[in-house]
PDB file of N, CA and C in Angstrom:
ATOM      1  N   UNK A   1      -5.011  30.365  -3.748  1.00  0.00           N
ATOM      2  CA  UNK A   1      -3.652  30.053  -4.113  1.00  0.00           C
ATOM      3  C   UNK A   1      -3.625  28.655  -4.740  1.00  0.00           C
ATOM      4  N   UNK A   2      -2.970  28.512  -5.766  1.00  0.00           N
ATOM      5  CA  UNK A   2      -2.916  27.451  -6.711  1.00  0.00           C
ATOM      6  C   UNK A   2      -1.786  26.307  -5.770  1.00  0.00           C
ATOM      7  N   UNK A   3      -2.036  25.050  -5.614  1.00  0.00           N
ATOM      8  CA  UNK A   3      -0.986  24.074  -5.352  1.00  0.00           C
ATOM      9  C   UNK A   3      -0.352  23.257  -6.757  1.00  0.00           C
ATOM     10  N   UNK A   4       1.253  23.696  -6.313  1.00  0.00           N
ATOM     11  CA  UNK A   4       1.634  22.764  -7.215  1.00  0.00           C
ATOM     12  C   UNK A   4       1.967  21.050  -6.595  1.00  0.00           C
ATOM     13  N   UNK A   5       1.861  20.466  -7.151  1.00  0.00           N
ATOM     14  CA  UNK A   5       2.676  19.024  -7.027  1.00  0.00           C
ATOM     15  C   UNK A   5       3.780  18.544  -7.804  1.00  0.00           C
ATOM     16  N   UNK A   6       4.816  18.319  -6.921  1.00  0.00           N
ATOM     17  CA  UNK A   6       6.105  17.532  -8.012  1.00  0.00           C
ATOM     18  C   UNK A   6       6.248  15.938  -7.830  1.00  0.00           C
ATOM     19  N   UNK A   7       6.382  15.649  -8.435  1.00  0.00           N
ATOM     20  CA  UNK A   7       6.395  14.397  -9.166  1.00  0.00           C
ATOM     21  C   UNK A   7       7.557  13.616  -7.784  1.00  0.00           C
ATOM     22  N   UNK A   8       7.592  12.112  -7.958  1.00  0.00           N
ATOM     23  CA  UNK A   8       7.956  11.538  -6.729  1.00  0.00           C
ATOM     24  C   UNK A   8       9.525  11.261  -7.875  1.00  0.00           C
ATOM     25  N   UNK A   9      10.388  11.352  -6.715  1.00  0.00           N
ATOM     26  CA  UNK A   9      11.849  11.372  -6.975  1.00  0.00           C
ATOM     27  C   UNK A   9      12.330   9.597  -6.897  1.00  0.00           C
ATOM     28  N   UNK A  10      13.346   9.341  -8.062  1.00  0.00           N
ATOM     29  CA  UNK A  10      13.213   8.153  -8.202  1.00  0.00           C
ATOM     30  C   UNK A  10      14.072   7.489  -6.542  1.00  0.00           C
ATOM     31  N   UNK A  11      15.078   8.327  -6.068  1.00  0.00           N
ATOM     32  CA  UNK A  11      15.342   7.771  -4.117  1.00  0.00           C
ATOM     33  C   UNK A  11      13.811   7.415  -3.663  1.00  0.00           C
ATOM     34  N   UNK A  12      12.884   8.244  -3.543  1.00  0.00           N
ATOM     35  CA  UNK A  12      11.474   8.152  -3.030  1.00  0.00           C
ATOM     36  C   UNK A  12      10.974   6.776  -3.516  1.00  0.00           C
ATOM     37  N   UNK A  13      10.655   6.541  -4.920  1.00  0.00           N
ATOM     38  CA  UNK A  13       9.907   5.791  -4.779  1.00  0.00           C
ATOM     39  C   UNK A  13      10.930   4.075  -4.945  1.00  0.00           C
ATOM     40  N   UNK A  14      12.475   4.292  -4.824  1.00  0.00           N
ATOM     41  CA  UNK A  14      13.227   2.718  -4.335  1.00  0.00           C
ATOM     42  C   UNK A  14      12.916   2.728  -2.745  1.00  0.00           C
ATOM     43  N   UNK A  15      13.083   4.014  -1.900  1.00  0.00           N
ATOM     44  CA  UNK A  15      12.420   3.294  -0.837  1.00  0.00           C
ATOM     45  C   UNK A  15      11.335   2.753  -0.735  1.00  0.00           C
ATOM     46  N   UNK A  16      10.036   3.356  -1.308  1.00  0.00           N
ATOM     47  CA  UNK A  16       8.941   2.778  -0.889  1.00  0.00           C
ATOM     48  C   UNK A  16       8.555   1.169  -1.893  1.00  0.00           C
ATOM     49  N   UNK A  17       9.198   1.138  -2.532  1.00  0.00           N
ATOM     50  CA  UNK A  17       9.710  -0.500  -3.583  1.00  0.00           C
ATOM     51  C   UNK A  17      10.198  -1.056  -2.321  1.00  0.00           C
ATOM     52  N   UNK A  18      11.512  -0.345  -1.653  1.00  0.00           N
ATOM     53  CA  UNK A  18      11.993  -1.415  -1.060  1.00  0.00           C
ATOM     54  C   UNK A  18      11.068  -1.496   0.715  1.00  0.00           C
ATOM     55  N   UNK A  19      10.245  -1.032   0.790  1.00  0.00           N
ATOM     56  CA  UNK A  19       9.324  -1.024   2.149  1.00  0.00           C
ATOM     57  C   UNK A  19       8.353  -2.293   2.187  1.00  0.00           C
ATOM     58  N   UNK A  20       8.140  -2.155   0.553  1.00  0.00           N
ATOM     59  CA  UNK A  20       6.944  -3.341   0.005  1.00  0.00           C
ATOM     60  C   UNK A  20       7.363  -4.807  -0.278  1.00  0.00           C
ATOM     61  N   UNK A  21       8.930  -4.830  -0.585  1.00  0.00           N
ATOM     62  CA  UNK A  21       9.322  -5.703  -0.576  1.00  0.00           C
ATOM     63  C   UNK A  21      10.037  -6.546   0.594  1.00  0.00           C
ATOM     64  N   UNK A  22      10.483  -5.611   1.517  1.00  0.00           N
ATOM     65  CA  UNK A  22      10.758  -6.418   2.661  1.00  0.00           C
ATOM     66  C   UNK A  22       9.504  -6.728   3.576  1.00  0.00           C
ATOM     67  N   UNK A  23       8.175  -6.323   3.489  1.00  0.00           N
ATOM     68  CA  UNK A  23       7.225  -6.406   3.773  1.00  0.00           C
ATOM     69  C   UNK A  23       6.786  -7.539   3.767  1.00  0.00           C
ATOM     70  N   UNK A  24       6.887  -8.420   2.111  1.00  0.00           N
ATOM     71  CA  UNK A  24       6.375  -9.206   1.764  1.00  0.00           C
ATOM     72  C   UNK A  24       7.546 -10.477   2.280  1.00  0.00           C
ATOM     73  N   UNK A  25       8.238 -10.273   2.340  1.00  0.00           N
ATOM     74  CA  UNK A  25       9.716 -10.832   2.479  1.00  0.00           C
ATOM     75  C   UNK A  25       8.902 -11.092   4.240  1.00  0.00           C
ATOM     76  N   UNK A  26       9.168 -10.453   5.115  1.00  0.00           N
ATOM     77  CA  UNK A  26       8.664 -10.540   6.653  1.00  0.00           C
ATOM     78  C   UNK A  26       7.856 -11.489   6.626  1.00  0.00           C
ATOM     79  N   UNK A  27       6.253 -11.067   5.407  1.00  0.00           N
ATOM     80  CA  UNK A  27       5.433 -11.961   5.920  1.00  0.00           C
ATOM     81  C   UNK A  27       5.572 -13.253   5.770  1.00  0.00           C
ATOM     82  N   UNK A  28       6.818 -13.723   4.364  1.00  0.00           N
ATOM     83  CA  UNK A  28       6.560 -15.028   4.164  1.00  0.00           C
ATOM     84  C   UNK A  28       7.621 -15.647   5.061  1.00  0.00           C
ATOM     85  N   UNK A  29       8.657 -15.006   5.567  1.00  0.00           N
ATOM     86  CA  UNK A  29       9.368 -15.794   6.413  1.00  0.00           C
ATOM     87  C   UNK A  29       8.555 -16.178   7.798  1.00  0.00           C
ATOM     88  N   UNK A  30       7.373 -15.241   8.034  1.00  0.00           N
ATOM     89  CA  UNK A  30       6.486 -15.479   9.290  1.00  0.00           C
ATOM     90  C   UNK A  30       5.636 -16.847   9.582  1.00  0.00           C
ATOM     91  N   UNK A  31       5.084 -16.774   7.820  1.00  0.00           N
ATOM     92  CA  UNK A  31       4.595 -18.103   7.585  1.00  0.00           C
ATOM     93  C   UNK A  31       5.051 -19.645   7.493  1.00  0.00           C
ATOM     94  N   UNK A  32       6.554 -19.509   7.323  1.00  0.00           N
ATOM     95  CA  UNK A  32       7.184 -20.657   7.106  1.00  0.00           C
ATOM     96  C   UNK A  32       6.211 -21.464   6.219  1.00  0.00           C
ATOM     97  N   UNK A  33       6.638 -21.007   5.097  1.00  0.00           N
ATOM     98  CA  UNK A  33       5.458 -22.087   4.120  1.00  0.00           C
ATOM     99  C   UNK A  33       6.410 -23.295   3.610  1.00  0.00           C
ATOM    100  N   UNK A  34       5.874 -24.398   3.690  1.00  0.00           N
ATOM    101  CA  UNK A  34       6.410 -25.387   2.664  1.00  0.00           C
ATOM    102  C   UNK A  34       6.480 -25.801   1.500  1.00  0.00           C
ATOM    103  N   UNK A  35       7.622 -26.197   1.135  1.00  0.00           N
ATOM    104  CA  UNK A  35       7.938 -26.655  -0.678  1.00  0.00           C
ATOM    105  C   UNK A  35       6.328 -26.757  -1.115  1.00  0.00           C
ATOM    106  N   UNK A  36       5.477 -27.065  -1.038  1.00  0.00           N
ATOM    107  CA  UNK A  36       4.115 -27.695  -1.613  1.00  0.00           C
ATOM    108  C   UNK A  36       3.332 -25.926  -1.506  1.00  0.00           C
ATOM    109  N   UNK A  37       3.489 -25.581  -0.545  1.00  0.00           N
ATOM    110  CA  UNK A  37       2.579 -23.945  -0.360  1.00  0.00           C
ATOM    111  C   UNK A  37       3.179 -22.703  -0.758  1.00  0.00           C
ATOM    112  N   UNK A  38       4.817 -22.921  -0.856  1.00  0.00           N
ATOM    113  CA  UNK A  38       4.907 -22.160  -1.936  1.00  0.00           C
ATOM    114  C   UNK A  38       4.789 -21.899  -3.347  1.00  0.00           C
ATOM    115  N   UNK A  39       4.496 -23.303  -3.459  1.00  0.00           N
ATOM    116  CA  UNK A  39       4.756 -23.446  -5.124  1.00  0.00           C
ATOM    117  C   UNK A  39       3.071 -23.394  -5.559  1.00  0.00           C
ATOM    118  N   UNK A  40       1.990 -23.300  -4.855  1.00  0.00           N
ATOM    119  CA  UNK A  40       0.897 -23.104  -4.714  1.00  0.00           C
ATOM    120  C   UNK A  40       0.638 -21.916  -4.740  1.00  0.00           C
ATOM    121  N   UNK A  41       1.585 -20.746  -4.368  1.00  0.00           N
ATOM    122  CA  UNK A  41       1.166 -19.561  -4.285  1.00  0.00           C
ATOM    123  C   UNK A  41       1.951 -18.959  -5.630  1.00  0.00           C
ATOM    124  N   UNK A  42       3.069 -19.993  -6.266  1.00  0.00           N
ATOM    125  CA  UNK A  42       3.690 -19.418  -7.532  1.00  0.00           C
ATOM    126  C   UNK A  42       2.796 -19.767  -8.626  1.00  0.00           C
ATOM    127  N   UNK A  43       1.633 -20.825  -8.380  1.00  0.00           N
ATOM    128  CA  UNK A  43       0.820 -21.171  -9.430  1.00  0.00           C
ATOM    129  C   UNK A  43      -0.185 -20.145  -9.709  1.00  0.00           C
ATOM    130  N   UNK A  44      -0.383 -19.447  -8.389  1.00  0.00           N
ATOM    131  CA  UNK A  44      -1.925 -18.505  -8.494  1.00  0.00           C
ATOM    132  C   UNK A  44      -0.771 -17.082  -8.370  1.00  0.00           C
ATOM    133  N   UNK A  45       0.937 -16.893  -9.312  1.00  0.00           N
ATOM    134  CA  UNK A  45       1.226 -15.619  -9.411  1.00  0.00           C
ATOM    135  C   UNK A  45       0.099 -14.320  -9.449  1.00  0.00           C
ATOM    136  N   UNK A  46      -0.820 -14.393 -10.196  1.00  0.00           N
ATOM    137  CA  UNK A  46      -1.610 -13.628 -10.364  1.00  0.00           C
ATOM    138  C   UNK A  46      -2.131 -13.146  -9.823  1.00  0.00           C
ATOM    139  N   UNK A  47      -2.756 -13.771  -9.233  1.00  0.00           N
ATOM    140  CA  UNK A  47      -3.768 -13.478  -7.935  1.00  0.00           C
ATOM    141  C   UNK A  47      -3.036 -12.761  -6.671  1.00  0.00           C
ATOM    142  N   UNK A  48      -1.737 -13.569  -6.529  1.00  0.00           N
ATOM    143  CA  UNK A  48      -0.884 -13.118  -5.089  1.00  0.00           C
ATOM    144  C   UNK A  48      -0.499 -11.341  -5.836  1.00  0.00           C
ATOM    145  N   UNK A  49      -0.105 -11.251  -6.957  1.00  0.00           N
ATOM    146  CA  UNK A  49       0.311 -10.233  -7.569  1.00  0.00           C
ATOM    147  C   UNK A  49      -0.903  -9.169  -7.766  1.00  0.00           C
ATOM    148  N   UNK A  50      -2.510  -9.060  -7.508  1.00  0.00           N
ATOM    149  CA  UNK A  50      -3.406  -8.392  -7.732  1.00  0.00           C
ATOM    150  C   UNK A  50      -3.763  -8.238  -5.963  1.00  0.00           C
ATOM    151  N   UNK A  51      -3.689  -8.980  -5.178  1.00  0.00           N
ATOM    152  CA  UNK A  51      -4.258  -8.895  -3.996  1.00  0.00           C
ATOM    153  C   UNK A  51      -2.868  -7.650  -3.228  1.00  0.00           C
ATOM    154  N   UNK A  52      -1.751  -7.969  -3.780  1.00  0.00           N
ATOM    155  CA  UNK A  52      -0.744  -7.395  -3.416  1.00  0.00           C
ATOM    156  C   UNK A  52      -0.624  -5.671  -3.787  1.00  0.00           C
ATOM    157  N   UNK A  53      -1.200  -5.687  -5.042  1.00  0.00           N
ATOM    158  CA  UNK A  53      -1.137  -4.358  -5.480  1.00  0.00           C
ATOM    159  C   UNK A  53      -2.361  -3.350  -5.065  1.00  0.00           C
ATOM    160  N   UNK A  54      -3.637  -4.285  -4.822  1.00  0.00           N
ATOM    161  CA  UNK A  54      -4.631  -3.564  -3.925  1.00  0.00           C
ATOM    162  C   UNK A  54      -4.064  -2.883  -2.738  1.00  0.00           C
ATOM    163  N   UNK A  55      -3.246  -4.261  -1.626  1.00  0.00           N
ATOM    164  CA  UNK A  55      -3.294  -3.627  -0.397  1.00  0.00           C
ATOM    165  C   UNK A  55      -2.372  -2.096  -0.621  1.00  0.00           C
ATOM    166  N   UNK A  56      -1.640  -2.569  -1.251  1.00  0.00           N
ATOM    167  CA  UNK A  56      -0.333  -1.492  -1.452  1.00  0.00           C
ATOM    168  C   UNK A  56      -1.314   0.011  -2.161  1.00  0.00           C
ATOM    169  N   UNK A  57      -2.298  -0.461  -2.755  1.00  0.00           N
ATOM    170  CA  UNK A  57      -2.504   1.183  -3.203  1.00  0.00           C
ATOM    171  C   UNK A  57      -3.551   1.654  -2.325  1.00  0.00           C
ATOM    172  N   UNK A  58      -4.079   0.536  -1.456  1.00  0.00           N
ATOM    173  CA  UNK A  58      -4.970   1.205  -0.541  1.00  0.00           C
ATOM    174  C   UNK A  58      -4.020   1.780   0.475  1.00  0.00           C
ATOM    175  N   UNK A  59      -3.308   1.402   0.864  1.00  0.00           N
ATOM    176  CA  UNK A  59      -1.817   1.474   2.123  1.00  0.00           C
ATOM    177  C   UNK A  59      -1.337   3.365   1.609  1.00  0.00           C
ATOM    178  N   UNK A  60      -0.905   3.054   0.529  1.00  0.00           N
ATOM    179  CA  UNK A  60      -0.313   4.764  -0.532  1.00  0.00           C
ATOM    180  C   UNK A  60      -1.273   5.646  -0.101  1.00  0.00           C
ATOM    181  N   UNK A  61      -2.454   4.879  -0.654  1.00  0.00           N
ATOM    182  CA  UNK A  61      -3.418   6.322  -0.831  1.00  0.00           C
ATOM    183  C   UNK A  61      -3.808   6.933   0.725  1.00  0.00           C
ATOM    184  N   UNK A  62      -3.984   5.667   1.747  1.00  0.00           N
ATOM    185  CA  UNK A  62      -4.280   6.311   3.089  1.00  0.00           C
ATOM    186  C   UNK A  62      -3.212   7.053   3.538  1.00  0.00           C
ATOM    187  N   UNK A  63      -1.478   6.291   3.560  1.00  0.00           N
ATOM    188  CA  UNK A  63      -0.545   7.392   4.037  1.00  0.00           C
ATOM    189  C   UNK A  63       0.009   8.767   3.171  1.00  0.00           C
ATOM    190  N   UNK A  64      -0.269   8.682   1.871  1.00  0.00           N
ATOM    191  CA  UNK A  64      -0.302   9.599   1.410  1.00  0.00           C
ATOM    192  C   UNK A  64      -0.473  11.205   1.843  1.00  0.00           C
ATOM    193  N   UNK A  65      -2.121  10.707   1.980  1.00  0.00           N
ATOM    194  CA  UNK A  65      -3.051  11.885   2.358  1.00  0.00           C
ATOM    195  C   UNK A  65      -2.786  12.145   4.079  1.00  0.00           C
ATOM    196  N   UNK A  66      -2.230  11.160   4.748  1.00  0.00           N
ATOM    197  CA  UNK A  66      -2.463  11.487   5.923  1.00  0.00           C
ATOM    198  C   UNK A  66      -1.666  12.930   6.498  1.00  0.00           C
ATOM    199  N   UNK A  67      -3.004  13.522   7.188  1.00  0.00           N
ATOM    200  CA  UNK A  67      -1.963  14.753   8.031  1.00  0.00           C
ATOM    201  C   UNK A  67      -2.993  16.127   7.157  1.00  0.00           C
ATOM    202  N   UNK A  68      -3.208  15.704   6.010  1.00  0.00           N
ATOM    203  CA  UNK A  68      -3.811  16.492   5.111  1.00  0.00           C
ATOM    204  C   UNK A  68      -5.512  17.074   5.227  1.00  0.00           C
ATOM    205  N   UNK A  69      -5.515  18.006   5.800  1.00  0.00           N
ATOM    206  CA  UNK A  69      -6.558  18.753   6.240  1.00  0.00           C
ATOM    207  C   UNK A  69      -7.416  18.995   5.492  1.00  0.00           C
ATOM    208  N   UNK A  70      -8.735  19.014   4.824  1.00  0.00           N
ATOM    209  CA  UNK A  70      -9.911  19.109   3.898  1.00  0.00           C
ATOM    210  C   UNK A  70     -10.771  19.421   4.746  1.00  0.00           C
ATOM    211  N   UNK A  71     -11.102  21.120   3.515  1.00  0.00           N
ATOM    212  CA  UNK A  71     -12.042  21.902   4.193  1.00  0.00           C
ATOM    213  C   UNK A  71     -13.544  21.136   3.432  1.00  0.00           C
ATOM    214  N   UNK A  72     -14.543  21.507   4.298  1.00  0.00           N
ATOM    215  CA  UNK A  72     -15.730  20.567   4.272  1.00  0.00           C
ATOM    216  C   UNK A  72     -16.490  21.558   4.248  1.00  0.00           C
ATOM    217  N   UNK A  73     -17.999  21.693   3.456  1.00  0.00           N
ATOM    218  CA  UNK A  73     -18.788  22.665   3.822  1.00  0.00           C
ATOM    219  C   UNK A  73     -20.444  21.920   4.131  1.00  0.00           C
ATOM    220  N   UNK A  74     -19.854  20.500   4.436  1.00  0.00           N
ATOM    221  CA  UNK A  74     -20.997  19.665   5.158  1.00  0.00           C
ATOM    222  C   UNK A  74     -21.072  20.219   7.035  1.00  0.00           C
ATOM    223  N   UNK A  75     -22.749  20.206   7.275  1.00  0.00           N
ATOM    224  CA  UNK A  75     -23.387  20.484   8.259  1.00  0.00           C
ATOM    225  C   UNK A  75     -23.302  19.100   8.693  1.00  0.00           C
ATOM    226  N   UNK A  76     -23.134  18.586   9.966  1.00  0.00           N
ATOM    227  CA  UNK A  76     -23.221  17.175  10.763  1.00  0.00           C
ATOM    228  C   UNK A  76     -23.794  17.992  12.294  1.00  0.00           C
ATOM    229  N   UNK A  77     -25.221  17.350  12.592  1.00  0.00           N
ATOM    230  CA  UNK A  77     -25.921  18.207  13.254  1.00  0.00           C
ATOM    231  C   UNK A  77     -25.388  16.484  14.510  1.00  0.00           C
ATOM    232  N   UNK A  78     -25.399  17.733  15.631  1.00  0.00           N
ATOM    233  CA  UNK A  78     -24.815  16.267  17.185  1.00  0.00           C
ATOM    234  C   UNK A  78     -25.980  15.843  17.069  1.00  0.00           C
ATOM    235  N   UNK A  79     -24.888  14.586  17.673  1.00  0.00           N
ATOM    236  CA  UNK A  79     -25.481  13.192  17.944  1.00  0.00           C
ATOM    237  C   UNK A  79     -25.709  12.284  16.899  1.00  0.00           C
ATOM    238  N   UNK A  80     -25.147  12.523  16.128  1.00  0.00           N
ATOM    239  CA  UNK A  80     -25.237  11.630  14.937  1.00  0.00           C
ATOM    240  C   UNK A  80     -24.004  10.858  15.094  1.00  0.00           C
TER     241      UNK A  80
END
């Protein structure tokens, strides 16, 4: 049997925008950074903006799939 997939609905993906953004929002109020360390982290935008989009697509891709059953036709002999 063929699976289809439909495409993510634009409600779907403002929540998960807005999951990532209060996320980031949490952590920096956690940190209490100062005038000098924030403006340190607006200099290296880039970087904060690439490290950010990693975690987030590693984060997607694990909850994504989760729950999702894959048939295997690997042998794993015990005790390994």
């Amino acid at each position: 049997m063929a699976m289809t997939t439909q495409s993510i609905t634009s409600g779907q993906e403002k929540q998960i925008v807005r999951f990532g953004s209060d996320a980031v929002e949490a952590a920096l109020k956690s940190l209490a950074l100062d005038k000098d360390g924030a403006q340190r982290v607006i200099e290296h935008g880039d970087e904060f903006a690439s490290e950010i989009r990693n975690a987030a697509h590693a984060v997607l891709q694990n909850l994504s799939l989760k729950g999702e059953e894959v048939s295997s036709n690997l042998y794993i002999p015990r005790g390994l």
